[in-house]
Structures are given as C-alpha cells and as structure tokens.
Protein backbone atom coordinates (compact mmCIF):
# COMPACT_ATOMS: atom_id res chain seq x y z
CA UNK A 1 -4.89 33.89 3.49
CA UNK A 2 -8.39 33.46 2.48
CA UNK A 3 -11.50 31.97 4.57
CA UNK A 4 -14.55 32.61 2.99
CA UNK A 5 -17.72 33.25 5.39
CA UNK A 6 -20.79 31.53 4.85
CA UNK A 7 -22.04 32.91 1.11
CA UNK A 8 -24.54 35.56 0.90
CA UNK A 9 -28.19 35.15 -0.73
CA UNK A 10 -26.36 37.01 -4.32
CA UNK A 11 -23.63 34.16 -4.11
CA UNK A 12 -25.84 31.17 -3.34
CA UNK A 13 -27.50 32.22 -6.65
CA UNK A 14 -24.14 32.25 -8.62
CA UNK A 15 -22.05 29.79 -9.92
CA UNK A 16 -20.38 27.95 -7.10
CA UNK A 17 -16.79 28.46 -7.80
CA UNK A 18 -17.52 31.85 -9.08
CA UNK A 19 -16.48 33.81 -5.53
CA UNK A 20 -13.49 31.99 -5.28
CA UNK A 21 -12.28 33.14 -8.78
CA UNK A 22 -11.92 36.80 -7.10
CA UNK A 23 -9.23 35.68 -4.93
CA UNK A 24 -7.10 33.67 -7.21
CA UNK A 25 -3.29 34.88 -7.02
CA UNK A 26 -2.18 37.03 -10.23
CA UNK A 27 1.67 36.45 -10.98
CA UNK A 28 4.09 36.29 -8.34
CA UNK A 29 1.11 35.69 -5.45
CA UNK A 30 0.68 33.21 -3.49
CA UNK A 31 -3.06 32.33 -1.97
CA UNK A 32 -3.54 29.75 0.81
CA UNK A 33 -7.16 29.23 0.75
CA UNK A 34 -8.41 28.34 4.66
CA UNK A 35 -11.46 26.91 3.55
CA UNK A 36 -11.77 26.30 -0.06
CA UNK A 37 -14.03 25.30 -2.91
CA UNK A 38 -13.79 21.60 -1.22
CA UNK A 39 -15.83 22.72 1.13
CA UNK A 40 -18.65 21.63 -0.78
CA UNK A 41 -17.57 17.82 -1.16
CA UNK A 42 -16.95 18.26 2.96
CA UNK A 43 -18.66 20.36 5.71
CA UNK A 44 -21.23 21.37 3.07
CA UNK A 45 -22.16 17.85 2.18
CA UNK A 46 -21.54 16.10 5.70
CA UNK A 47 -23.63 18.68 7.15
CA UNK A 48 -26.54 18.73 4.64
CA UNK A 49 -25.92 22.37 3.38
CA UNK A 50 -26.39 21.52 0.14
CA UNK A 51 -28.23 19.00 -2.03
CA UNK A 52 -26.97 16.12 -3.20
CA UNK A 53 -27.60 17.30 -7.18
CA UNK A 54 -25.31 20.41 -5.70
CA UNK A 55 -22.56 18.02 -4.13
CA UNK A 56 -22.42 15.92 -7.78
CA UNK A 57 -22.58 18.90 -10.29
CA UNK A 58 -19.34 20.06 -7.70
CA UNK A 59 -17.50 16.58 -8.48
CA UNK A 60 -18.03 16.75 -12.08
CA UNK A 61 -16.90 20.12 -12.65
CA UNK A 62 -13.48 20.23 -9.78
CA UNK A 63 -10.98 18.90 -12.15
CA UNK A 64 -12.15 20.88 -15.30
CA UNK A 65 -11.89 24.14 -12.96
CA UNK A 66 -8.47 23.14 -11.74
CA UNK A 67 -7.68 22.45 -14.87
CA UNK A 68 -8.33 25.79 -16.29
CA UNK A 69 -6.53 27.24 -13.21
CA UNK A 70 -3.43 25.21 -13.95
CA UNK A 71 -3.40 25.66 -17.84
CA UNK A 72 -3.12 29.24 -17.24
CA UNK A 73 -0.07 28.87 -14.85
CA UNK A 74 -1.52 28.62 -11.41
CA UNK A 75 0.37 26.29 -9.29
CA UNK A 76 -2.74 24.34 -6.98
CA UNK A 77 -1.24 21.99 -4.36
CA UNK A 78 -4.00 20.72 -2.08
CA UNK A 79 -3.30 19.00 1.56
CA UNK A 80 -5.41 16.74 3.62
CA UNK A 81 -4.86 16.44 7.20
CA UNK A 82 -5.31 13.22 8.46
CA UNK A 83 -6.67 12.64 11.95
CA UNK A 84 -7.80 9.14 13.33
CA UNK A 85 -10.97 8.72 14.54
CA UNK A 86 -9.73 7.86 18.06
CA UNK A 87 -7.92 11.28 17.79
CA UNK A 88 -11.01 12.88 16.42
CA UNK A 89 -12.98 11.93 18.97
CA UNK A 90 -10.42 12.93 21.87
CA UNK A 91 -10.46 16.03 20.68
CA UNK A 92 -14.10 16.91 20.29
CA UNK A 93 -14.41 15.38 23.79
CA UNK A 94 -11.89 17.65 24.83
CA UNK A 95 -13.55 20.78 23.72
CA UNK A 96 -16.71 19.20 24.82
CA UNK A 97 -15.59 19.19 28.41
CA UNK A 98 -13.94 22.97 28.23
CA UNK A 99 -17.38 24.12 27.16
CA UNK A 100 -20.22 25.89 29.44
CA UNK A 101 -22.58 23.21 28.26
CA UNK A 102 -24.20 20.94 30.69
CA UNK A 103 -22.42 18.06 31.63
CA UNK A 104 -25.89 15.62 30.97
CA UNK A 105 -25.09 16.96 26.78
CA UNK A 106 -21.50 15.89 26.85
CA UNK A 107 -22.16 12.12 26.65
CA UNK A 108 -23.54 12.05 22.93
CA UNK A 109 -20.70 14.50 21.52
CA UNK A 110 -18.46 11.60 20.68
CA UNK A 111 -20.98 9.19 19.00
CA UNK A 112 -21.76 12.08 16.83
CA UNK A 113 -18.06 12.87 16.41
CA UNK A 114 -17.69 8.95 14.80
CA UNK A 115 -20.58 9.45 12.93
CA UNK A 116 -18.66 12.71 11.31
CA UNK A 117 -15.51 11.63 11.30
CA UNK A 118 -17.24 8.48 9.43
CA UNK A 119 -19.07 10.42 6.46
CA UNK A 120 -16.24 13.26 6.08
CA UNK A 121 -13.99 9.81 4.79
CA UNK A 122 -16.47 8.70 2.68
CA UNK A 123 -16.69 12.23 0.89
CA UNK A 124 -13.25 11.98 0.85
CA UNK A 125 -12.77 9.14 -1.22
CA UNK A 126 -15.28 10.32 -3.68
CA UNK A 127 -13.57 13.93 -4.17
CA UNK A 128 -10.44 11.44 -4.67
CA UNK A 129 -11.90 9.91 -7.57
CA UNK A 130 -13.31 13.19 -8.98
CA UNK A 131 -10.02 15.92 -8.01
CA UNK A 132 -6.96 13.94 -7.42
CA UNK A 133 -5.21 14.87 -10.90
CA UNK A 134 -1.33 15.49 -11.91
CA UNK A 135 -2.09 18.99 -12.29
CA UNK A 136 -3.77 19.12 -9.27
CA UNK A 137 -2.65 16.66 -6.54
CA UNK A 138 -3.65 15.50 -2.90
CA UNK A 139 -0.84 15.33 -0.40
CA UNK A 140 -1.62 13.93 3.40
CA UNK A 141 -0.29 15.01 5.72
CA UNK A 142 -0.07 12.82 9.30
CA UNK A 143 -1.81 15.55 11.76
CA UNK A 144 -1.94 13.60 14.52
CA UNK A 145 0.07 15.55 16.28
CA UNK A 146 -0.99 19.20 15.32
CA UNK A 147 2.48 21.05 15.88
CA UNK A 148 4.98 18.32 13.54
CA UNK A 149 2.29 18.60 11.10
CA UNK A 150 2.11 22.08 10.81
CA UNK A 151 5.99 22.08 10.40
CA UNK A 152 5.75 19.18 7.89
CA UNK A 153 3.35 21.01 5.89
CA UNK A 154 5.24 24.24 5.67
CA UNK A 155 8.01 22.63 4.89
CA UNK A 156 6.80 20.47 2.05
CA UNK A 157 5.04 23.48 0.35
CA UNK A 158 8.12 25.50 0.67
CA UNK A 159 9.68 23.24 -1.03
CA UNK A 160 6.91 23.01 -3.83
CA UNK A 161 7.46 26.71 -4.86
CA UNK A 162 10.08 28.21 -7.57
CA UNK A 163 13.24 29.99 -5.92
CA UNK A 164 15.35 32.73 -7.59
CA UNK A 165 17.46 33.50 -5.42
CA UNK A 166 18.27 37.56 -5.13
CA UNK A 167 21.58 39.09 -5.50
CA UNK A 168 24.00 38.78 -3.03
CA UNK A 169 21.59 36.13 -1.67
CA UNK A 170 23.44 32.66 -0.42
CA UNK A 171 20.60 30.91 -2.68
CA UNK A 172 18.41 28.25 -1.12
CA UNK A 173 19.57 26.32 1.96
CA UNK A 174 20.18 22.64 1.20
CA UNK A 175 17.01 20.76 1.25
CA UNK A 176 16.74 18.16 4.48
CA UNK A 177 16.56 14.08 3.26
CA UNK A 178 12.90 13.86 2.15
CA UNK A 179 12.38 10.68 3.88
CA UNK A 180 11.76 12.88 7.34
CA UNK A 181 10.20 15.84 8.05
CA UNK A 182 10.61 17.98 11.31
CA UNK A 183 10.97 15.50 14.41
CA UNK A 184 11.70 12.59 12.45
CA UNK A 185 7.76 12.83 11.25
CA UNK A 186 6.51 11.04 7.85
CA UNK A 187 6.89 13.62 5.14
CA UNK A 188 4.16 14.63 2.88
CA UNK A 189 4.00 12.17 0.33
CA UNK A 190 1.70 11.98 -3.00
CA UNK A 191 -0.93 9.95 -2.80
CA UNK A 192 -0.50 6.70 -4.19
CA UNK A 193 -2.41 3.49 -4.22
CA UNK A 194 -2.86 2.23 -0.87
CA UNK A 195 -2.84 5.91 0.70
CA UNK A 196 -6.05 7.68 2.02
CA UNK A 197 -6.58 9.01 -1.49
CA UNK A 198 -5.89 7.41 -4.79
CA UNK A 199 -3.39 8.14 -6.87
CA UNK A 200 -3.71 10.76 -10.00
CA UNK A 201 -6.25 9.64 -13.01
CA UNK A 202 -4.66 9.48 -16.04
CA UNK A 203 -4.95 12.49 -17.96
C-alpha cells in the first residue's frame, strides 16, 4: 500500500509523476496506490495546490504515462468511489459535529462541503476525457454505503488479477453471477456512456 505525504521542496522541483515511478510493482507485485498521481486532477486542483498550467500539463501527459506503464506489462485498474452529494454532505456534517470545534463554525461546513463535492465532479469529468483509456480504465464503484463497497471493490479487483493455481491447490473458487456483488449491491461496472465517466477513447 502506498500513500504518498505531501512532496518535499526536491520533489516539487521534479517531474510530477517522477516519485511515483519508485513505487511501481516489478513482476509478480501488486501496488494499491492510496492516493495516487490523480491527486493532481483532484485534491490538488480543488484545493488550489497547484496551478492551473500544472493541472493541464497533468491531463495531457496521464494517458501517455499509463501508457508506458501498460506497454511494459503493468496491469493499472483505477476505481472511483461514488458518493452523492446528500451523502457527502451527511458525512462531513457528521464529523463536523464529533469535532472540538465551536458549535457557531459548524453551520458553514456543509455549504462548503457542496461547493467541494461540486468542483471534485467537474475535475472528474475532465480527467475522464484525458485518462479513461482501454489500457487504463475507470470503474465506479457505488460507495454509498462504505462497507458493500469495500466488499464490491475487493471483489471486482480480485477478480481482475491472473490466477495459477498451486499444486495440490483446488484452483479458483467459482466466480459469483457478475450482475451482484456482496449484499445484492451493483457490481463494478466499466464505464460506459451514460455512467459518471465516459467510456474508453479510441486508441
């Protein structure tokens, strides 16, 4: 698992993928990146940490990296969690209220939870347009409720990987009908038209 802390002054003067090259999986790995390279075309850009001639050199060059990645066998699966904004907001009020802040602060936390929740979808159409590739696809994943989609998540990337089964091993367990995940919850599905995200560019 990898979650990369906020770069030092050395990194914010390298190439911006460049310190998440180091933790790319060699053969037979598997890295789950916590907070990726999209952090840029999110938190980064939502936030203001970076300029906008930052956030659109990142959305020219994400498919050409991921395509270099993929080329040289890398297997890149990337999931979005989607949350409604009533959902959102319930749950920044929620942590709002099991702060030690002042109750006269709590008031504003949702209006500036919508106005978040409102520019992190607009960033994520645009990554769509610039990321959402065959070699490197967008799943969703319905996290309304945090615990099915968790399982659903597992589950569907489990299912992504290669299995050789070991000797003596019984081999994989037969795979549950894709048209429900754990609970009876929507399965991760690839984006298609009509989704959150669109569905891949044409190579």
């Amino acid at each position: 698992m990898v979650a990369l802390a906020k770069p030092s002054e050395r990194e914010r003067g390298q190439w911006y993928f460049q310190r998440y090259v180091a933790h790319l999986p060699a053969a037979g790995e598997i890295v789950l990146f916590d907070r990726s390279w999209y952090n840029r075309a999110g938190v980064e850009r939502v936030m203001g940490y970076c300029s906008t001639a930052e956030y659109r050199l990142f959305l020219r060059q994400v498919a050409r990296f991921e395509r270099l990645l993929a080329e040289d066998g890398i297997r890149i699966l990337k999931y979005w969690l989607a949350v409604s904004q009533e959902e959102q907001e319930r749950r920044f009020a929620e942590r709002a209220c099991g702060s030690a802040q002042a109750p006269q602060a709590l008031p504003d936390r949702p209006r500036r939870a919508a106005s978040a929740t409102g520019s992190t979808r607009g960033c994520a159409s645009a990554c769509s347009d610039a990321s959402h590739r065959p070699w490197a696809p967008w799943f969703l994943v319905d996290f309304e409720d945090q615990r099915r989609g968790r399982l659903n998540l597992i589950r569907h990337l489990l299912d992504q990987l290669p299995f050789r089964a070991s000797p003596g091993s019984p081999g994989r367990p037969a795979a549950a009908p894709r048209s429900a995940g754990a609970g009876g919850a929507e399965r991760p599905r690839r984006l298609d038209r009509g989704a959150v995200l669109r569905s891949p560019a044409p190579d």
